[in-house]
N, C-alpha and C. Protein backbone atom coordinates (compact mmCIF):
# COMPACT_ATOMS: atom_id res chain seq x y z
N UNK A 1 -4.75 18.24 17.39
CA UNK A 1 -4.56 16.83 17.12
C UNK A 1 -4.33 16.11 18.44
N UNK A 2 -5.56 14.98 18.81
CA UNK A 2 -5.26 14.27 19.63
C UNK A 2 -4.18 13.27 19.88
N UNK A 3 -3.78 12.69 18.59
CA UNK A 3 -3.51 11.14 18.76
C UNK A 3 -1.84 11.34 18.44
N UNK A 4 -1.12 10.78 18.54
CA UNK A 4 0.37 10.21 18.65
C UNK A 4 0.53 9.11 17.81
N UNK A 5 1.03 9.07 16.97
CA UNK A 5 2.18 7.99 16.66
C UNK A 5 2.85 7.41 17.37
N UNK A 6 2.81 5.79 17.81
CA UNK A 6 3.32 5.04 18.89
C UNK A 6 4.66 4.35 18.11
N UNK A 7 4.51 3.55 16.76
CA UNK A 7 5.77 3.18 16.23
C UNK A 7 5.63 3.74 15.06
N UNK A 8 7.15 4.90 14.37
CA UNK A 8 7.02 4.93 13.37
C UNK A 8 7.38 4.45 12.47
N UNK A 9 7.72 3.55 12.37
CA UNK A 9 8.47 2.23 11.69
C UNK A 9 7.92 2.17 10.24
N UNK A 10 6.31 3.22 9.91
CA UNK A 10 5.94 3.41 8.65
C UNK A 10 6.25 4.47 8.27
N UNK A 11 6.63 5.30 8.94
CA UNK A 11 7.60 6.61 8.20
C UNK A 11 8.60 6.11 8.06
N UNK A 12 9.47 5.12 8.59
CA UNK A 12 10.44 4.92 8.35
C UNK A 12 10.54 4.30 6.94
N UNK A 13 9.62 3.29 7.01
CA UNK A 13 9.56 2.53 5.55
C UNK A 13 9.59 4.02 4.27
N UNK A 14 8.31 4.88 4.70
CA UNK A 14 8.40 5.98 3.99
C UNK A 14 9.16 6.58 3.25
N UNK A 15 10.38 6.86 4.58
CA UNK A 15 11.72 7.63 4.12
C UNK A 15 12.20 6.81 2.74
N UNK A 16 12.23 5.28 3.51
CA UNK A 16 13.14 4.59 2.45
C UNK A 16 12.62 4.53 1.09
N UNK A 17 11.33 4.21 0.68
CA UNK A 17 11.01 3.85 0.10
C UNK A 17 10.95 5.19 -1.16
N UNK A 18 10.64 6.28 -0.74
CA UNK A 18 10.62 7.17 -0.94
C UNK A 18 12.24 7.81 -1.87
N UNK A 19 13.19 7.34 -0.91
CA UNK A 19 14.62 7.56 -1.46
C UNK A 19 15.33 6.55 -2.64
N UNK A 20 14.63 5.32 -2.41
CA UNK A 20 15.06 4.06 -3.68
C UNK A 20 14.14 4.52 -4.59
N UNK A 21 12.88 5.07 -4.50
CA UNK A 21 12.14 5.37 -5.30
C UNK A 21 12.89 6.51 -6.69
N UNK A 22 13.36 7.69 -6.19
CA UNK A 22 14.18 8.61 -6.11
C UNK A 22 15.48 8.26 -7.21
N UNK A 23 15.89 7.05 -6.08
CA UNK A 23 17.46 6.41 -6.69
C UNK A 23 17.15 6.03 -8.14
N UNK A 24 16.29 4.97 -8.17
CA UNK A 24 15.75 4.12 -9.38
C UNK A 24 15.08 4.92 -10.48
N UNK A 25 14.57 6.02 -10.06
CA UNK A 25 13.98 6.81 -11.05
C UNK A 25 15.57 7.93 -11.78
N UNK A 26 16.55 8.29 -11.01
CA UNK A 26 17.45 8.72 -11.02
C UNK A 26 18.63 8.04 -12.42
N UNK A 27 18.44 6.63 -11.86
CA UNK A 27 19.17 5.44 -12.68
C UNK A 27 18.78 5.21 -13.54
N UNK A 28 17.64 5.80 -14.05
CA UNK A 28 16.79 5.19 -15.32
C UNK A 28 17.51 6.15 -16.62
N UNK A 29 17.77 7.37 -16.13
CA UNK A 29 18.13 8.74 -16.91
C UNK A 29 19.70 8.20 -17.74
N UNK A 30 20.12 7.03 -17.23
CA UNK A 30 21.75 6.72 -17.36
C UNK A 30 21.42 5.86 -18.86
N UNK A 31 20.50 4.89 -18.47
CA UNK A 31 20.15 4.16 -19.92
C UNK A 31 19.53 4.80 -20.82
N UNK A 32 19.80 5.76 -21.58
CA UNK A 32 19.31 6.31 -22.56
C UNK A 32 18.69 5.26 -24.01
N UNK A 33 20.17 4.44 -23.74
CA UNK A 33 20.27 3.47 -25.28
C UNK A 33 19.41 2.50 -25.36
N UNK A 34 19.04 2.28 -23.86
CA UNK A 34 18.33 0.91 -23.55
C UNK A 34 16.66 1.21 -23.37
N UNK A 35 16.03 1.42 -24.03
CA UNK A 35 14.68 1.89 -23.25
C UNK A 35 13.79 0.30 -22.78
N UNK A 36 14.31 -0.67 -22.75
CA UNK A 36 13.52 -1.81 -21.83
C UNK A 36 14.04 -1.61 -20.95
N UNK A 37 15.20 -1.11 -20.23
CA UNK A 37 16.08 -1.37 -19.09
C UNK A 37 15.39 0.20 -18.36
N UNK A 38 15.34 1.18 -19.34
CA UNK A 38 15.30 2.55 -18.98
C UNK A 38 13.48 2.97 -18.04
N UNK A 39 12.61 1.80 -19.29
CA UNK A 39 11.37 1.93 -18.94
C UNK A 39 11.04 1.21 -17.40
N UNK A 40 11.71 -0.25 -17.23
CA UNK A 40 11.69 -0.99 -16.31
C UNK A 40 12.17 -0.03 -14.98
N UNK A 41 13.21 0.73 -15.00
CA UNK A 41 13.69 0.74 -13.79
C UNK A 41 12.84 2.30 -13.66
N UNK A 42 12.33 2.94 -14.49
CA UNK A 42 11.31 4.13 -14.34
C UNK A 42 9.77 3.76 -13.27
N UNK A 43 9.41 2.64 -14.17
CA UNK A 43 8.33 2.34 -13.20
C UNK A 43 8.86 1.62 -12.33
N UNK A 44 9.66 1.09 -11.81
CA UNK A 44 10.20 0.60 -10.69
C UNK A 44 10.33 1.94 -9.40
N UNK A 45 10.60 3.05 -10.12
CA UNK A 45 11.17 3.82 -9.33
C UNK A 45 10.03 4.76 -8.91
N UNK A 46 8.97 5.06 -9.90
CA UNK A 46 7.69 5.42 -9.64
C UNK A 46 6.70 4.50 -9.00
N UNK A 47 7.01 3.51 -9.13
CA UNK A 47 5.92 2.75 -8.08
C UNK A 47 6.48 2.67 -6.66
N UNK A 48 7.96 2.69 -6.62
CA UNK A 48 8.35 2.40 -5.03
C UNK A 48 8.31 4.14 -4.53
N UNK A 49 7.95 5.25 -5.16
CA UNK A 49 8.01 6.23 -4.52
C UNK A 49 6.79 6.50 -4.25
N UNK A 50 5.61 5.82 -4.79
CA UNK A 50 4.62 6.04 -4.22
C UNK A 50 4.07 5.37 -2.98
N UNK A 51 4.44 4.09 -3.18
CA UNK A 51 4.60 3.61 -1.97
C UNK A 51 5.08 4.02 -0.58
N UNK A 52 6.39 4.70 -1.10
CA UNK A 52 6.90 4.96 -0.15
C UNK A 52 6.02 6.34 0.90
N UNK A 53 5.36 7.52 -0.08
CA UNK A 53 4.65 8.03 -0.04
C UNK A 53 3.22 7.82 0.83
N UNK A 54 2.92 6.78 0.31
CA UNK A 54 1.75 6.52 0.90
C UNK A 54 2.41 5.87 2.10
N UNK A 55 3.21 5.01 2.03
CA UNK A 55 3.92 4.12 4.19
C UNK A 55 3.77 5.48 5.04
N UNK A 56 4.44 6.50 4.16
CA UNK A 56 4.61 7.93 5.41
C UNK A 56 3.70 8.35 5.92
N UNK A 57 2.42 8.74 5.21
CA UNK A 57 1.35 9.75 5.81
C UNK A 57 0.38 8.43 5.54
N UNK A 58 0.85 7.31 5.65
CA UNK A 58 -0.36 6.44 6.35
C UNK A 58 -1.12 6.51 7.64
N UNK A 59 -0.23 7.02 9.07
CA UNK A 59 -0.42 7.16 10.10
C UNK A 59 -1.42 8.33 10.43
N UNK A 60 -1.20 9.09 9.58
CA UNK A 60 -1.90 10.28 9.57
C UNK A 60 -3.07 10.50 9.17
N UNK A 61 -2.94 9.90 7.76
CA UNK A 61 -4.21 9.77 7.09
C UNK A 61 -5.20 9.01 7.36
N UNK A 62 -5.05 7.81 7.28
CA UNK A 62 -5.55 6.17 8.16
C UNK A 62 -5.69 6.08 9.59
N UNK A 63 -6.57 7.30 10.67
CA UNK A 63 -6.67 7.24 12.04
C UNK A 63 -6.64 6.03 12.57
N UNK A 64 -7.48 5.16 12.17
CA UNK A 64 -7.64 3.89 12.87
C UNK A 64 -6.26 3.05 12.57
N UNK A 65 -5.34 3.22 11.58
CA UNK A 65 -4.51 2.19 11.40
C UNK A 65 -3.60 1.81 12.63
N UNK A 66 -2.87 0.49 12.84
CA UNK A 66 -2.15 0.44 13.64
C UNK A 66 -0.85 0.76 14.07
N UNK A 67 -0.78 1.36 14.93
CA UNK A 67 0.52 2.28 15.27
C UNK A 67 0.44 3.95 15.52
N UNK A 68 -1.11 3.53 15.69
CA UNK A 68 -1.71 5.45 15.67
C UNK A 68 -3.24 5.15 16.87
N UNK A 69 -1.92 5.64 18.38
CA UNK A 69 -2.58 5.76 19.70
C UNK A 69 -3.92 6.81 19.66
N UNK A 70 -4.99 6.74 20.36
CA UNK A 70 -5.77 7.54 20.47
C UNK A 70 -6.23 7.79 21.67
N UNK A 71 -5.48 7.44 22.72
CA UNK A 71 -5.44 7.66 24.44
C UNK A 71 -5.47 9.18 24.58
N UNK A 72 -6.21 9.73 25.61
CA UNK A 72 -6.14 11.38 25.60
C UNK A 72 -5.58 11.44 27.34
């Protein structure tokens, strides 16, 4: 592998997004009684973990994106 990661500021998003993702999907398990509250914060928590997912190995995956040096 040639290229470097110059800012990772999208792994970073990654991490996070990845961990509220996590949290929210976590929090959903508490409302049993409520399933509008239970369903809402499920896909809340599945959509921000994919996100978060995809911010991380954007750099990686996405050569050309910005924040991914290709100087040798």
């Amino acid at each position: 592998m040639n290229d470097t990661v110059v800012v990772p500021r999208t792994i970073f998003k990654g991490y996070l997004g990845f961990m509220a993702g996590t949290a929210l999907t976590s929090l959903s398990g508490i409302f049993t009684k409520h399933p509008k509250t239970k369903n809402t914060l499920l896909a809340a928590g599945i959509l921000t973990a994919l996100y978060g997912t995809f911010a991380f190995v954007r750099p990686f995956v996405i050569k050309d994106a910005p924040g991914v040096d290709k100087t040798k």
